[in-house]
C-alpha atoms as a PDB file:
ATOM      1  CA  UNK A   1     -19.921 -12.714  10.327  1.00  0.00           C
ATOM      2  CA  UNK A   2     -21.063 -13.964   6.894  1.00  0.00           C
ATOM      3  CA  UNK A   3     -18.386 -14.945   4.070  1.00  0.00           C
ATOM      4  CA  UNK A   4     -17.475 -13.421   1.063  1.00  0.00           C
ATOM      5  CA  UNK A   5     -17.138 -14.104  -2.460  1.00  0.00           C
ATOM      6  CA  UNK A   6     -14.014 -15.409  -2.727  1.00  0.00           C
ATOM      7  CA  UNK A   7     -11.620 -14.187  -5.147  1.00  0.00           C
ATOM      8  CA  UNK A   8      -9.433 -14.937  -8.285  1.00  0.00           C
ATOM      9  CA  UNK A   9      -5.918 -13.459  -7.537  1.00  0.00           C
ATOM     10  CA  UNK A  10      -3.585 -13.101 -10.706  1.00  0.00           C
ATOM     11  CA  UNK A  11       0.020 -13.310 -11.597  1.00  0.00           C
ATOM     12  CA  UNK A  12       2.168 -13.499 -14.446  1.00  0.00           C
ATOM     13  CA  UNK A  13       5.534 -16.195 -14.273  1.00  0.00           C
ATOM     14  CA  UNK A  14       8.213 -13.941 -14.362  1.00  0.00           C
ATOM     15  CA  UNK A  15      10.756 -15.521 -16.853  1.00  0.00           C
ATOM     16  CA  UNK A  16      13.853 -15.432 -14.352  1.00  0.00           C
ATOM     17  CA  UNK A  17      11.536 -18.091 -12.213  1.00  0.00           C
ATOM     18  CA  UNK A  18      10.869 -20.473 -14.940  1.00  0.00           C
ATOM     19  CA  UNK A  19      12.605 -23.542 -13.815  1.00  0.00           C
ATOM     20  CA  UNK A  20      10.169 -23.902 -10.411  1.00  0.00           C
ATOM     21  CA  UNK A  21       7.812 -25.844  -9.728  1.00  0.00           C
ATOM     22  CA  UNK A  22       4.158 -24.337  -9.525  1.00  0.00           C
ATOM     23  CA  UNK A  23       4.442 -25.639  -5.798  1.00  0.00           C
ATOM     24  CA  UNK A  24       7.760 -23.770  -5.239  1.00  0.00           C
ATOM     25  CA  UNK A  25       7.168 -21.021  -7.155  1.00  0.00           C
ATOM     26  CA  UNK A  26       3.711 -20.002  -4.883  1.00  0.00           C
ATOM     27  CA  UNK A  27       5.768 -20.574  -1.747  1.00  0.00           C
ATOM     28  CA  UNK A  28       8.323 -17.878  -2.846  1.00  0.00           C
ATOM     29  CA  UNK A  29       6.649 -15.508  -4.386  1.00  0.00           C
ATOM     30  CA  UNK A  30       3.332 -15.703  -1.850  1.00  0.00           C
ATOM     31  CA  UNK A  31       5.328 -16.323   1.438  1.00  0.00           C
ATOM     32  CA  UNK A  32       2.360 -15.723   3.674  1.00  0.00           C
ATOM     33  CA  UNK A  33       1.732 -19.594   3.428  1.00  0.00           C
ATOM     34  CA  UNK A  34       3.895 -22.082   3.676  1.00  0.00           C
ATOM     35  CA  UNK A  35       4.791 -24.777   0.696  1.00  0.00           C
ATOM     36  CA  UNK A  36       2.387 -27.386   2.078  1.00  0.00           C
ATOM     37  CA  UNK A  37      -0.816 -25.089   2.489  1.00  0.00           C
ATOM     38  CA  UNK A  38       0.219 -24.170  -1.040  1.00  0.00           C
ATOM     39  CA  UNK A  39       0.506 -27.617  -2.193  1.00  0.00           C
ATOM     40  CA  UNK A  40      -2.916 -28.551  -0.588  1.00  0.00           C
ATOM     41  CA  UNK A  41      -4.586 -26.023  -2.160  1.00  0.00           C
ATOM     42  CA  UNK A  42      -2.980 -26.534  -5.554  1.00  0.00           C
ATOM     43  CA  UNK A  43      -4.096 -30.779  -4.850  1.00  0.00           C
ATOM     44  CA  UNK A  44      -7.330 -29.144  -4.432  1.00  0.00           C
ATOM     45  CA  UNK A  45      -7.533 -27.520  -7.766  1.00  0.00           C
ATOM     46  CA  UNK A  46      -7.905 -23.992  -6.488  1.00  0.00           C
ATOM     47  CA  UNK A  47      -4.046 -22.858  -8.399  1.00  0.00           C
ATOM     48  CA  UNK A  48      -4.610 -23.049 -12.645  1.00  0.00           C
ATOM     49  CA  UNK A  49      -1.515 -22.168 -14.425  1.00  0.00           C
ATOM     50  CA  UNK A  50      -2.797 -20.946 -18.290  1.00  0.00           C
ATOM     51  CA  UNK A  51      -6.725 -21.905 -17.189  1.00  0.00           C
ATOM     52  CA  UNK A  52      -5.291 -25.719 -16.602  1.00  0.00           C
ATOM     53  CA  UNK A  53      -5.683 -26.875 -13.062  1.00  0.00           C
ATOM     54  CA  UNK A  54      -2.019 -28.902 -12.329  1.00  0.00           C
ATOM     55  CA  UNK A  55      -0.185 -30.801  -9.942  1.00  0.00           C
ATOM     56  CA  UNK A  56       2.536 -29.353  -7.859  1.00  0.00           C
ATOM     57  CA  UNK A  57       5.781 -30.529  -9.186  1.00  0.00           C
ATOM     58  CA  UNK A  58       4.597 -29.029 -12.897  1.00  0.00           C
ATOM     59  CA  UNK A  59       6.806 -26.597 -13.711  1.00  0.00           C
ATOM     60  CA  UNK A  60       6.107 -22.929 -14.884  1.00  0.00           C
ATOM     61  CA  UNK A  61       6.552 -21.352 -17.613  1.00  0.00           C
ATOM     62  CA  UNK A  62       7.815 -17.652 -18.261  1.00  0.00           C
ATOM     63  CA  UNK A  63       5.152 -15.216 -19.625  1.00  0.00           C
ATOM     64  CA  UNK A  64       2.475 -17.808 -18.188  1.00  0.00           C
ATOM     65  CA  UNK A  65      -0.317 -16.725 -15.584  1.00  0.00           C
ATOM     66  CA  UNK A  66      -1.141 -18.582 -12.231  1.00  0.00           C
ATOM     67  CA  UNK A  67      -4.450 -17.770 -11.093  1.00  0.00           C
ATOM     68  CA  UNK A  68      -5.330 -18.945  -7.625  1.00  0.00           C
ATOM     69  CA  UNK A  69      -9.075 -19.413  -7.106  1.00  0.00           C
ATOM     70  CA  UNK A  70      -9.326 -18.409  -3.044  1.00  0.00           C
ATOM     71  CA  UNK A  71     -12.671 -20.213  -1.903  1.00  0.00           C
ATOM     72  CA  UNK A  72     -14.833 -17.747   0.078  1.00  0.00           C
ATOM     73  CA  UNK A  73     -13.433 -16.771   3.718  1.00  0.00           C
ATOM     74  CA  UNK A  74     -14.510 -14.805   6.713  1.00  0.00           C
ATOM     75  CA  UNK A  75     -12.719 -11.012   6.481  1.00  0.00           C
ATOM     76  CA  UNK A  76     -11.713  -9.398   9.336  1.00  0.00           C
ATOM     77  CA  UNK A  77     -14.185  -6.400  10.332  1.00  0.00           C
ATOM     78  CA  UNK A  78     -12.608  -3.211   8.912  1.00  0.00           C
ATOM     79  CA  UNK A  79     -14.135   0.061   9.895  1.00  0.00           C
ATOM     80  CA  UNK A  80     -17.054   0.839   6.823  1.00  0.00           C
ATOM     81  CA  UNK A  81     -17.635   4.628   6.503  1.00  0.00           C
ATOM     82  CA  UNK A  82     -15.587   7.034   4.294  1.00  0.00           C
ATOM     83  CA  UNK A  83     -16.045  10.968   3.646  1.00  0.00           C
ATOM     84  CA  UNK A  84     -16.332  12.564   0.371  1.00  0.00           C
ATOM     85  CA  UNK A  85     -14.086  15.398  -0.471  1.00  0.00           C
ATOM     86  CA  UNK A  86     -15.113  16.046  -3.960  1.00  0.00           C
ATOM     87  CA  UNK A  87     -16.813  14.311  -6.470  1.00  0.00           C
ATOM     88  CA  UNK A  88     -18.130  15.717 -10.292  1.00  0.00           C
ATOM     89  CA  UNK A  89     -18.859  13.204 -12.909  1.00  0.00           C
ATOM     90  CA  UNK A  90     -15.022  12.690 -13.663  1.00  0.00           C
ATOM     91  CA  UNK A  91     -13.543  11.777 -10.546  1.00  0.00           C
ATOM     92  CA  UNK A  92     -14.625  11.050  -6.391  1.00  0.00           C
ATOM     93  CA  UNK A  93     -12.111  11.990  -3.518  1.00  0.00           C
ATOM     94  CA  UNK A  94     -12.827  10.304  -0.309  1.00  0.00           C
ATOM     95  CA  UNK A  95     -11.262  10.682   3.154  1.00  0.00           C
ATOM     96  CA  UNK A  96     -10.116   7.264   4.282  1.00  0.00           C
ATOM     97  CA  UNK A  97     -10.094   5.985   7.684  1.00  0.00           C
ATOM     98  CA  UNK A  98      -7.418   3.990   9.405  1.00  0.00           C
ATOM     99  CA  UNK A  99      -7.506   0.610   9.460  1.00  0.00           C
ATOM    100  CA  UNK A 100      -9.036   0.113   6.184  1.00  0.00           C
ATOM    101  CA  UNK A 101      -6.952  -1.468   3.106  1.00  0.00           C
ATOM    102  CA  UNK A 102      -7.569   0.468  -0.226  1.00  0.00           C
ATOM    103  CA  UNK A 103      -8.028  -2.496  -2.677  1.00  0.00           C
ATOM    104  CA  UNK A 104      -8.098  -6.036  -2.396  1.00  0.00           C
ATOM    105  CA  UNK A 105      -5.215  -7.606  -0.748  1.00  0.00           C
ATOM    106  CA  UNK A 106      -3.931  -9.614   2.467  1.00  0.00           C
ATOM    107  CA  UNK A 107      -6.842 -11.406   3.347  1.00  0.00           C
ATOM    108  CA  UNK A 108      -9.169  -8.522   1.981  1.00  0.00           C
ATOM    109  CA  UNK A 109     -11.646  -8.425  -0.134  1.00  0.00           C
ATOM    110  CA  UNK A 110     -14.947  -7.017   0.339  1.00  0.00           C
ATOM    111  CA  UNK A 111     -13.583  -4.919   3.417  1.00  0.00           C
ATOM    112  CA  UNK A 112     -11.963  -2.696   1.556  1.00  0.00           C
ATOM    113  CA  UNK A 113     -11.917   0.782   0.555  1.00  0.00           C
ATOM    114  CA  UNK A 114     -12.938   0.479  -3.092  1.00  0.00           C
ATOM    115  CA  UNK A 115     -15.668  -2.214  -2.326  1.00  0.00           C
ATOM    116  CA  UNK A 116     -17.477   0.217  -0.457  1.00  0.00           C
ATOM    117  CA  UNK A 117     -16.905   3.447  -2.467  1.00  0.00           C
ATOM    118  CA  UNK A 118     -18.136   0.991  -6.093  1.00  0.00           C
ATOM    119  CA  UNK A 119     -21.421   0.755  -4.089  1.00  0.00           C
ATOM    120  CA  UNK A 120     -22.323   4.273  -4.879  1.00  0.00           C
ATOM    121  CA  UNK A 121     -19.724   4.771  -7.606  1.00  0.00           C
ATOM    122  CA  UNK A 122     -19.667   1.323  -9.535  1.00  0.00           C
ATOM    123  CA  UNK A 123     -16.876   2.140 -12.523  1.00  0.00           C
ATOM    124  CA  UNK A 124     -14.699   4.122  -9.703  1.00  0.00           C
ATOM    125  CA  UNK A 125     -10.865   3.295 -10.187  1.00  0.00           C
ATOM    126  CA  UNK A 126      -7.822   4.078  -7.370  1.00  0.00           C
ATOM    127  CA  UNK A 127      -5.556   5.956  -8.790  1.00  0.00           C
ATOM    128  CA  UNK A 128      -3.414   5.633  -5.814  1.00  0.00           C
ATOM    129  CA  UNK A 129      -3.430   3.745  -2.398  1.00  0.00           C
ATOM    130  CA  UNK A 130      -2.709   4.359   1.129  1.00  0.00           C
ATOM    131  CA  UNK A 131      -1.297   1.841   3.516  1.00  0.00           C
ATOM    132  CA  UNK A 132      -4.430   0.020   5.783  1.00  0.00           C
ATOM    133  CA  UNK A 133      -3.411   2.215   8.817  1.00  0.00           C
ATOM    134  CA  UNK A 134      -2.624   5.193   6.539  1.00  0.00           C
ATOM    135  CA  UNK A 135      -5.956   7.864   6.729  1.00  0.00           C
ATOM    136  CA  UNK A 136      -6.729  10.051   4.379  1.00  0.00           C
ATOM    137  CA  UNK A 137      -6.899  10.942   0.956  1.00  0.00           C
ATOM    138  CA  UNK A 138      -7.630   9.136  -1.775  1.00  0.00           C
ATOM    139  CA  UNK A 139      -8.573   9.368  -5.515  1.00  0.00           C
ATOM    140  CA  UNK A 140     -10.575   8.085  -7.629  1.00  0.00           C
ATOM    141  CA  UNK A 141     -11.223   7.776 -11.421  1.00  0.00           C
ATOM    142  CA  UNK A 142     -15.083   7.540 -12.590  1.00  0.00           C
ATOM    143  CA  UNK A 143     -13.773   6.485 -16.500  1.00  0.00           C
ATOM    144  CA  UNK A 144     -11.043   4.764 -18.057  1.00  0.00           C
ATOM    145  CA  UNK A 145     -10.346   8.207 -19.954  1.00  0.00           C
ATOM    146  CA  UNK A 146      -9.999  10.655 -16.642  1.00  0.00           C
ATOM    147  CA  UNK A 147      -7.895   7.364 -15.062  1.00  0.00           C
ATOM    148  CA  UNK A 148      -5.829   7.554 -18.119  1.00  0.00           C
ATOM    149  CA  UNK A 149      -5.033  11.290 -18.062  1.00  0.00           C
ATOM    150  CA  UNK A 150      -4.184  11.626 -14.211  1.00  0.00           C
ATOM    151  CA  UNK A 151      -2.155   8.691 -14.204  1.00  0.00           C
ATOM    152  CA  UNK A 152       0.280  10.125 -16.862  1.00  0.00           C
ATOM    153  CA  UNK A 153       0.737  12.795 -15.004  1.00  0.00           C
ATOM    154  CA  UNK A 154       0.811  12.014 -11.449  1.00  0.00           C
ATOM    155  CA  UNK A 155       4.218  13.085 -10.788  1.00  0.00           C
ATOM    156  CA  UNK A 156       3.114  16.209 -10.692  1.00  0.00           C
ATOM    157  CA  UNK A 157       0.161  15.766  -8.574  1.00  0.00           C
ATOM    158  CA  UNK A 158       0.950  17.427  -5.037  1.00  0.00           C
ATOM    159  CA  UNK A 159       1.085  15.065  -2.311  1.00  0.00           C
ATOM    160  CA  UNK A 160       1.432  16.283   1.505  1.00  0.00           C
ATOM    161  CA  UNK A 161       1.297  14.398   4.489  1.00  0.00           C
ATOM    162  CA  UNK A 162       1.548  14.534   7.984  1.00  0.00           C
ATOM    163  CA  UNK A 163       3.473  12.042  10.168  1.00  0.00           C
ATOM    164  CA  UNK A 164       4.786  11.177  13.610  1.00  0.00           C
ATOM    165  CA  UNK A 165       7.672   9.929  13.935  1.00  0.00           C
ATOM    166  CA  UNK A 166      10.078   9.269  17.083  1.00  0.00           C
ATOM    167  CA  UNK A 167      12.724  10.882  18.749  1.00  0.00           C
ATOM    168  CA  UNK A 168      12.928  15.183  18.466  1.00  0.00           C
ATOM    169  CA  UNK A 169      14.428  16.193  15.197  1.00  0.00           C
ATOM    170  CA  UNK A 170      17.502  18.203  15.485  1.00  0.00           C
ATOM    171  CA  UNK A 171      16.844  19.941  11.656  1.00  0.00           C
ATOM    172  CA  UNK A 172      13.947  21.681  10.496  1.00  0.00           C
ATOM    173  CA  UNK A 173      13.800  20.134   7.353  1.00  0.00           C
ATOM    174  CA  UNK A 174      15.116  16.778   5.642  1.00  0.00           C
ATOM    175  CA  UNK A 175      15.703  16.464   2.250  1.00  0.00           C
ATOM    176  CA  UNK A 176      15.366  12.280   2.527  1.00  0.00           C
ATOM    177  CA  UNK A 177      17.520  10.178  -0.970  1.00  0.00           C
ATOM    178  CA  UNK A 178      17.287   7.363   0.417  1.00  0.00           C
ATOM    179  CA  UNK A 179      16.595   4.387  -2.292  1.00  0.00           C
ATOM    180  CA  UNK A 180      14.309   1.991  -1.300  1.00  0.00           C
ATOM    181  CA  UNK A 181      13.610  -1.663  -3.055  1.00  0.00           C
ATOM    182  CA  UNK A 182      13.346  -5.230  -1.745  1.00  0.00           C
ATOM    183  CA  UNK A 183      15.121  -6.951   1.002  1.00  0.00           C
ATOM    184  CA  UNK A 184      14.899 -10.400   1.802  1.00  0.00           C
ATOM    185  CA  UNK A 185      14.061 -11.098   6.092  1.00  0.00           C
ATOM    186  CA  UNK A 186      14.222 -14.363   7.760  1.00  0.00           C
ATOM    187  CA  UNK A 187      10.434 -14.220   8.939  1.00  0.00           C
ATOM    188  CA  UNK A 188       8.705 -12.512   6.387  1.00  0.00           C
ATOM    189  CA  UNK A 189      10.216 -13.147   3.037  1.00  0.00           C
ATOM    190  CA  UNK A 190      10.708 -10.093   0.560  1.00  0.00           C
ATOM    191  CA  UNK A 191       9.897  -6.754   1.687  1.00  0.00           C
ATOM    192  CA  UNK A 192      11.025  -3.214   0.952  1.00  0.00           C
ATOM    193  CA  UNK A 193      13.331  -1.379   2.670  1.00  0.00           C
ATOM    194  CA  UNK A 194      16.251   1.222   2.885  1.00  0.00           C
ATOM    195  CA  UNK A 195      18.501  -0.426  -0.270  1.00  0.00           C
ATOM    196  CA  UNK A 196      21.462   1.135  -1.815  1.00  0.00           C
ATOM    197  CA  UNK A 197      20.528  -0.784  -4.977  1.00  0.00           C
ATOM    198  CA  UNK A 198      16.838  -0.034  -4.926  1.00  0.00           C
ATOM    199  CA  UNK A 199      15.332   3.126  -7.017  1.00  0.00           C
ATOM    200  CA  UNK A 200      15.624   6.481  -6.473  1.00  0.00           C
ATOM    201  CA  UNK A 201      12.755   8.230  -3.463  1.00  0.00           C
ATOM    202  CA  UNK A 202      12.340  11.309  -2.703  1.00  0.00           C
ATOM    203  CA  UNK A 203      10.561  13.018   0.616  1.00  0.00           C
ATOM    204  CA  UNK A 204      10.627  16.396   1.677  1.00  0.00           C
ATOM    205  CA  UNK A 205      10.258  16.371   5.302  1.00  0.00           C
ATOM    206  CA  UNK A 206       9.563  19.619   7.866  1.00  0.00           C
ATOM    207  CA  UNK A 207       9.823  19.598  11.404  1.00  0.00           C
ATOM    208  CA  UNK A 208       6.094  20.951  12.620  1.00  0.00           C
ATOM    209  CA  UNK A 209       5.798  20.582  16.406  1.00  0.00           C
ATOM    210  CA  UNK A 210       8.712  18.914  18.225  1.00  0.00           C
ATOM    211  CA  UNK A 211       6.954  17.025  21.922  1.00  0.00           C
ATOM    212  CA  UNK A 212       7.889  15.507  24.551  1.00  0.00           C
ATOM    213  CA  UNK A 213       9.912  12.267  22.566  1.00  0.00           C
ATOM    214  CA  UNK A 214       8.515  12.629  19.494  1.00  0.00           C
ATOM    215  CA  UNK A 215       7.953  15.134  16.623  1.00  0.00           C
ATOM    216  CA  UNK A 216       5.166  15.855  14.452  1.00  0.00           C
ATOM    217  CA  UNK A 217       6.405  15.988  10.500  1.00  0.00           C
ATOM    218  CA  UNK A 218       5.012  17.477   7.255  1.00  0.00           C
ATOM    219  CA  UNK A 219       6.028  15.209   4.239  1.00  0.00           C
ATOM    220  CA  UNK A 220       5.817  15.981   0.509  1.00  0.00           C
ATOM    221  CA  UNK A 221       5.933  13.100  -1.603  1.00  0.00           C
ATOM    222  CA  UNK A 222       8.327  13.565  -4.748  1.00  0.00           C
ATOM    223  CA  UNK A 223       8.306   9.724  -5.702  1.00  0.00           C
ATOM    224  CA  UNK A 224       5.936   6.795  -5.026  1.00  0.00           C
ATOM    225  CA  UNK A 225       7.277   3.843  -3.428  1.00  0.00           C
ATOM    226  CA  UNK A 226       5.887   1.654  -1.443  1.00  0.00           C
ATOM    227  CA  UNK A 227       6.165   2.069   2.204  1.00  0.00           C
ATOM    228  CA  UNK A 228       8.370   5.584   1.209  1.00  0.00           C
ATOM    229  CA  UNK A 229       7.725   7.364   4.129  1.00  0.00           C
ATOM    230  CA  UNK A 230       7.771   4.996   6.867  1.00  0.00           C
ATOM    231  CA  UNK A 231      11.109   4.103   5.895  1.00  0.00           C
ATOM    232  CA  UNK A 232      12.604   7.604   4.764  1.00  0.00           C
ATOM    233  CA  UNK A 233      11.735   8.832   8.289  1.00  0.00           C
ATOM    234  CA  UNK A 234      13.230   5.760   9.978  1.00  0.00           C
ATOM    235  CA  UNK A 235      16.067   6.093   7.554  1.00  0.00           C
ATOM    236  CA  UNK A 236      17.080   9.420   9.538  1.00  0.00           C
ATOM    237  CA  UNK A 237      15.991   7.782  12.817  1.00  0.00           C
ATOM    238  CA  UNK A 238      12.681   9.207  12.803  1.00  0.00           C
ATOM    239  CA  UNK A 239      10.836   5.759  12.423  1.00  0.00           C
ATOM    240  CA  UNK A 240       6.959   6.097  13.235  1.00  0.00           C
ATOM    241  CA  UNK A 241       5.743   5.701  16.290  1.00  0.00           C
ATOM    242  CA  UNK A 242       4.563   2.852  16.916  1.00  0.00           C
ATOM    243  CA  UNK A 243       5.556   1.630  13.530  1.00  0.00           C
ATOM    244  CA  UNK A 244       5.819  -2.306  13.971  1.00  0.00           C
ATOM    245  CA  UNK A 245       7.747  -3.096  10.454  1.00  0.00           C
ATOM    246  CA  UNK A 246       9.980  -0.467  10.022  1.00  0.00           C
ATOM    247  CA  UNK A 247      13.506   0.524  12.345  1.00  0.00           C
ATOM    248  CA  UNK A 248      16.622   2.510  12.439  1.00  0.00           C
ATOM    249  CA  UNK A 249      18.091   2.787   8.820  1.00  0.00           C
ATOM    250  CA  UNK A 250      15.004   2.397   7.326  1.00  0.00           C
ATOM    251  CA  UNK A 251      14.822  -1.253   7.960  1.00  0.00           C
ATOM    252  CA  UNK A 252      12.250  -4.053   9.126  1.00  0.00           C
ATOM    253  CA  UNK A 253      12.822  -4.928  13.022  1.00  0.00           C
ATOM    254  CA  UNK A 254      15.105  -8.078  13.644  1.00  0.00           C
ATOM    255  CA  UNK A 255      12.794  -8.786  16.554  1.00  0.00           C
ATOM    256  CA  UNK A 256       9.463 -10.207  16.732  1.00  0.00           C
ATOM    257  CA  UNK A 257       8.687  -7.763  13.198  1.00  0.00           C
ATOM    258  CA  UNK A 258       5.148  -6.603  12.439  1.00  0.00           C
ATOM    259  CA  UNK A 259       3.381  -7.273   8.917  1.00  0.00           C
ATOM    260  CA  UNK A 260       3.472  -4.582   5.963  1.00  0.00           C
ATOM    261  CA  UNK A 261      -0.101  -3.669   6.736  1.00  0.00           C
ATOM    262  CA  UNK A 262      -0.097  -3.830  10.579  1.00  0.00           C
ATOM    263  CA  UNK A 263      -1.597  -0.751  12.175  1.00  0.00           C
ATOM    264  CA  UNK A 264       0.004   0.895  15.298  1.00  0.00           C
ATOM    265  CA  UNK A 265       1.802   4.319  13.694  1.00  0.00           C
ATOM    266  CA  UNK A 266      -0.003   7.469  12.632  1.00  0.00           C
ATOM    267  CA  UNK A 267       0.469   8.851   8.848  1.00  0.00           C
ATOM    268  CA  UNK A 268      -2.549  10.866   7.526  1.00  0.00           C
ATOM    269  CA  UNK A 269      -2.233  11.576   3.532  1.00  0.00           C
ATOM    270  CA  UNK A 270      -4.079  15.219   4.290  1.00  0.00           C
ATOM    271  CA  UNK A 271      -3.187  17.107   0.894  1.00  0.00           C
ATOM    272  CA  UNK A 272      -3.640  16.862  -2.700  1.00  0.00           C
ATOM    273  CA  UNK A 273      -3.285  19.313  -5.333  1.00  0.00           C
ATOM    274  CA  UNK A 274      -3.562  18.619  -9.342  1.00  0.00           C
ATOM    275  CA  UNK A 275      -4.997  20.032 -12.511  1.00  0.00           C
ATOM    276  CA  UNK A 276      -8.285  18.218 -13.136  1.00  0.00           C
ATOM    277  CA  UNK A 277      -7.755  16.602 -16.857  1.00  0.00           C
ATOM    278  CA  UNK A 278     -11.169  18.329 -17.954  1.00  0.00           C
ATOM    279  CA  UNK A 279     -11.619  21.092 -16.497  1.00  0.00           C
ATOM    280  CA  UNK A 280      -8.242  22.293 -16.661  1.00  0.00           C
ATOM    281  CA  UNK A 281      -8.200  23.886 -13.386  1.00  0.00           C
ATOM    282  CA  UNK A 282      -6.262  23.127 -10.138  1.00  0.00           C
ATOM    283  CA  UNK A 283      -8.244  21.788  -7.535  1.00  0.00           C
ATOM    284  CA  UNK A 284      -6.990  21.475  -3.668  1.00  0.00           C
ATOM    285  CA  UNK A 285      -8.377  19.059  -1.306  1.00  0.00           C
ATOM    286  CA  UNK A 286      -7.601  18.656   2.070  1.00  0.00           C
ATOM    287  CA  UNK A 287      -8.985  15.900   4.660  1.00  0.00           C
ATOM    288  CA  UNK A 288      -8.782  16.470   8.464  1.00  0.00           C
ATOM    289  CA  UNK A 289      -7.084  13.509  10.227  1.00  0.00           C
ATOM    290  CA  UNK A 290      -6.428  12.184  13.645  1.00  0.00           C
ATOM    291  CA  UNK A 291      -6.247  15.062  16.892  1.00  0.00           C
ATOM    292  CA  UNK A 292      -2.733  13.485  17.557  1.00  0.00           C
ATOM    293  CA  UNK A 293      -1.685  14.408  13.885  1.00  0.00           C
ATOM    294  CA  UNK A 294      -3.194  18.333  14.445  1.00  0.00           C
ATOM    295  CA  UNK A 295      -0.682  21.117  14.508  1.00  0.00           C
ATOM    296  CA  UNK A 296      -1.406  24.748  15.858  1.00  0.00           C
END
């Protein structure tokens, strides 16, 4: 397995964090390494803060922009076929398989969705993402103009999904409130969760098939948050199956707690209707998913 690139990952110094440390301020807000791998790299000059490499104990400053220059690294294999759904010279739907991220991102870079689709579509932007397990649809932008367009107004764009989650639902249909926003866990730093304080998420969510100890859900989208469905179905005990993050309540397991982006639960995004921004017509596309997600 060769390497890739490498990559230069960006953030801005958000001004509540300015009295940290560049050293300190990595470790918290990039908890997947710990405060000396971060210091080593930053010794190594791969962490510039403003273009300037630094030393660790320099602190940041609000409004400022770390850039951490990752060295190239060996991916792991992601699956590296899509479908097309649609495609005109405005926009490219594609049908995305489980197991592959979207966009660059935990220990992904060239495995990913959108380095694969810019091979044959090189100016293509996401204008959404699905989870690395999540299949299905996904949409993308061939200019900054059609981006533009669909991105002020994607809360109206139609999203449908299909789901299994645990347990056999009592109700047909769940009309899930439940806020969601970040919680802090012992093993894996900030993540989001069921939070009376976070914002406001909305699902829609219909009983399809109910099975032996575990029923097969339709889900409309209303909001966007991350993670929203895996936790609104655990929030009314419905959590995925197989679902290695998220519990009952819509929080992450206590025990032994997967990643964000682990695999192990099936969610298929397998509808999307809008009104293309230049043709001014609605278009529908649907993507077949997983037999185990198949109703009727």
């Amino acid at each position: 397995m060769s390497l890739n690139q490498g990559y230069r990952f960006h953030h801005v110094v958000h001004s509540t964090d300015s009295s940290l440390s560049v050293v300190a301020y990595m470790t918290e807000r990039f908890p997947h390494s710990s405060r000396s791998e971060w210091a080593t790299r930053i010794k190594a000059g791969e962490v510039l803060l403003d273009d300037v490499r630094v030393e660790p104990d320099i602190k940041v400053r609000a409004g400022s922009t770390l850039v951490w220059e990752r060295p190239p690294w060996e991916e792991e294999p992601t699956p590296q076929e899509f479908t097309i759904l649609y495609e005109d010279m405005h926009l490219v739907a594609v049908n995305k398989p489980s197991g592959l991220p979207t966009i660059p991102g935990g220990g992904f870079y060239q495995n990913t969705l959108l380095s694969l689709v810019r091979k044959e579509y090189g100016e293509a932007r996401p204008l959404h993402r699905l989870g690395r397990a999540t299949s299905g649809i996904v949409l993308f932008a061939l200019d900054r103009d059609t981006a533009s367009k669909l991105i002020h107004n994607w809360s109206a764009v139609d999203k449908q999904y299909r789901a299994l989650g645990s347990g056999i639902a009592t109700m047909d249909r769940y009309d899930i409130q439940t806020r969601i926003g970040e919680r802090w866990h012992p093993r894996l730093g900030k993540v989001f969760a069921a939070n009376d304080l976070g914002k406001e998420s909305r699902s829609i969510a219909r009983a399809l098939e109910r099975r032996t100890e575990s029923t097969l859900f339709e889900v409309d989208l209303h909001t966007g948050r991350p993670h929203q469905i895996r936790i609104h179905l655990a929030s009314i005990g419905h959590a995925l199956v197989g679902d290695p993050l998220y519990g009952m309540g819509g929080q992450p397991l206590e025990s032994s707690p997967g990643l964000p982006g682990d695999s192990g639960y099936w969610l298929h995004a397998k509808r999307l209707v809008f009104v293309h921004p230049h043709l001014g017509r609605q278009i529908e596309l649907i993507a077949s998913g997983p037999a185990i997600l198949e109703y009727g």
